[in-house]
C-alpha atoms as a PDB file:
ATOM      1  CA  UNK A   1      25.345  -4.998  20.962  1.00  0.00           C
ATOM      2  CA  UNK A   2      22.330  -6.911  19.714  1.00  0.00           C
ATOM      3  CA  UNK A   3      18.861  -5.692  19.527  1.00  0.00           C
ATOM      4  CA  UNK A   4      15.078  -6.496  18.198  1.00  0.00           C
ATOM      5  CA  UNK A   5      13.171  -4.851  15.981  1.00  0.00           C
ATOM      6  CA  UNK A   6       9.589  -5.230  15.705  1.00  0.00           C
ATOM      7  CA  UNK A   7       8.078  -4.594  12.087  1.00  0.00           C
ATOM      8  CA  UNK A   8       4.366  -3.719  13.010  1.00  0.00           C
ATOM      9  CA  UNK A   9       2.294  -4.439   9.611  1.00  0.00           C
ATOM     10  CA  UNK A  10      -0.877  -5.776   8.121  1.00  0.00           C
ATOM     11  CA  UNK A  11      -2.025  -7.397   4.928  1.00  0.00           C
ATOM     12  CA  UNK A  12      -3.410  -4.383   3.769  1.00  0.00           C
ATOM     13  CA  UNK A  13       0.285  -3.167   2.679  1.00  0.00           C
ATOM     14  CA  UNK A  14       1.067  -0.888   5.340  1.00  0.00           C
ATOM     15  CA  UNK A  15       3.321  -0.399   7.925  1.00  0.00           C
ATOM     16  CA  UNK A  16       2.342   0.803  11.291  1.00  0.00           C
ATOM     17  CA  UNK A  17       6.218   1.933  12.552  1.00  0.00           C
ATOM     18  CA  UNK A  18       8.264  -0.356  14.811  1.00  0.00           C
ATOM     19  CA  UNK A  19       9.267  -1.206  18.192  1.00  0.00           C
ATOM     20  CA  UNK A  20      13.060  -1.931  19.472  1.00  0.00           C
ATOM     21  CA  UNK A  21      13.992  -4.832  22.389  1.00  0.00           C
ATOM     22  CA  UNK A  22      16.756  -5.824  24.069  1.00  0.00           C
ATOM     23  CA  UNK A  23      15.752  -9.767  24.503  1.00  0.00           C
ATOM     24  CA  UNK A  24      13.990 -11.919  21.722  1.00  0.00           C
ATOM     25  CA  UNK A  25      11.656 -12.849  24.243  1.00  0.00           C
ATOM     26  CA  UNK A  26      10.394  -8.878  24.899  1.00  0.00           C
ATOM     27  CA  UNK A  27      10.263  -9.066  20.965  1.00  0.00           C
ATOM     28  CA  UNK A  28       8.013 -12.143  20.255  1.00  0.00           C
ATOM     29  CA  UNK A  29       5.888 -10.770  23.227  1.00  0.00           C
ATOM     30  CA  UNK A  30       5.213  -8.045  21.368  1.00  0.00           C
ATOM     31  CA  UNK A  31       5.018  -9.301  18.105  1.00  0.00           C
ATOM     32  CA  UNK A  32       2.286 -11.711  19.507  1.00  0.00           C
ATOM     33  CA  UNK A  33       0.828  -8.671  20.903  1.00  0.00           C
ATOM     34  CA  UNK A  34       0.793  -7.158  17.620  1.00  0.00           C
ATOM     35  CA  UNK A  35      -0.773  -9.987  15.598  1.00  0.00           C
ATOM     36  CA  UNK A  36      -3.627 -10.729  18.303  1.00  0.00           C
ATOM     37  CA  UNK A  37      -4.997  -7.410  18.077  1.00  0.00           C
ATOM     38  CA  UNK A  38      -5.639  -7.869  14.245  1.00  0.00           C
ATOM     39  CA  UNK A  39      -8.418 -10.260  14.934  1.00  0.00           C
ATOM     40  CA  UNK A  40      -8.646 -11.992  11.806  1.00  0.00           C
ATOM     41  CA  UNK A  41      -5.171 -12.162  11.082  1.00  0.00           C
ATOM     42  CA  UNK A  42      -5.202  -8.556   9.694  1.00  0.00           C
ATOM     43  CA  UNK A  43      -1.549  -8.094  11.443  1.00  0.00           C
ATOM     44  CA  UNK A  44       1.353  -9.277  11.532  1.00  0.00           C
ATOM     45  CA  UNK A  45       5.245  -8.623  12.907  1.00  0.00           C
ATOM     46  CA  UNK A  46       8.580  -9.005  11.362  1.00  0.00           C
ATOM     47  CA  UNK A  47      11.092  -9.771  14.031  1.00  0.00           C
ATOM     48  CA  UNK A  48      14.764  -8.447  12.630  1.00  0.00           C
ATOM     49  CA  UNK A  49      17.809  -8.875  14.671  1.00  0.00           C
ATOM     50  CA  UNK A  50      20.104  -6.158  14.597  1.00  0.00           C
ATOM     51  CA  UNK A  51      23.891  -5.822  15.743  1.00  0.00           C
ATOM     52  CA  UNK A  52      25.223  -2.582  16.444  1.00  0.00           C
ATOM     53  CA  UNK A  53      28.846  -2.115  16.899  1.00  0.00           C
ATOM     54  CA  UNK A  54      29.219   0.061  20.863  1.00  0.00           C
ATOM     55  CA  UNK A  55      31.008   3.043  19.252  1.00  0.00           C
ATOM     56  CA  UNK A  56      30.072   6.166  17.556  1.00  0.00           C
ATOM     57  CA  UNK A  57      30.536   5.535  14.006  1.00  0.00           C
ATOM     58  CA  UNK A  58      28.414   1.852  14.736  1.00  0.00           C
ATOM     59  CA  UNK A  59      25.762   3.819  16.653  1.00  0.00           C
ATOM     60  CA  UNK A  60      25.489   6.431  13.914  1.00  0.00           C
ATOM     61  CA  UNK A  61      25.590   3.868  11.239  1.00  0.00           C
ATOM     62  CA  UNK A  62      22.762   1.671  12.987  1.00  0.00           C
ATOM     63  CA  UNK A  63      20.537   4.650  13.323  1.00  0.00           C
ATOM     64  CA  UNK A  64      20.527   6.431   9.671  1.00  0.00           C
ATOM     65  CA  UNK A  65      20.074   1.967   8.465  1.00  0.00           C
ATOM     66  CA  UNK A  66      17.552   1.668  10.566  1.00  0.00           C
ATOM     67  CA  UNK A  67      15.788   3.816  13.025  1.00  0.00           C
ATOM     68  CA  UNK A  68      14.161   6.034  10.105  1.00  0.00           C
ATOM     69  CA  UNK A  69      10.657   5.203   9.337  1.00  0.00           C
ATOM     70  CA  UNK A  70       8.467   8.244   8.182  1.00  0.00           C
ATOM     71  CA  UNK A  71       5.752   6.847   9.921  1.00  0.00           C
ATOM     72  CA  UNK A  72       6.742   5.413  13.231  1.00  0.00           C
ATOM     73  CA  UNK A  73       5.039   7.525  15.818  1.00  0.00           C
END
């Protein structure tokens, strides 16, 4: 299965959590979204494709890598 992840960040060196999508599309939209709410350029998004194997051990794998983010939410 591949997925999106949206890196939500700004020039100021810090991360503001991430999003997950299904399409690229859904994922530039919201990267885009992202980045035109900085105004100035403040923000920006990292767009990371991810590919998770559709079993338990992949699942389990994909989410310790990289759902874990002490600040998303």
């Amino acid at each position: 299965m591949r997925f999106y992840k949206v890196d939500k960040q700004s020039f100021t060196d810090s991360s503001h959590g991430f999003d997950w999508f299904t399409t690229k599309a859904d994922a530039e939209k919201a990267g885009h979204r992202w980045e035109a709410q900085g105004g100035e350029s403040d923000e920006y998004a990292i767009i990371s494709v991810i590919n998770i194997e559709p079993n338990k051990a992949g699942i389990l794998d994909a989410l310790n890598s990289h759902a874990r983010h002490p600040d998303n939410g």
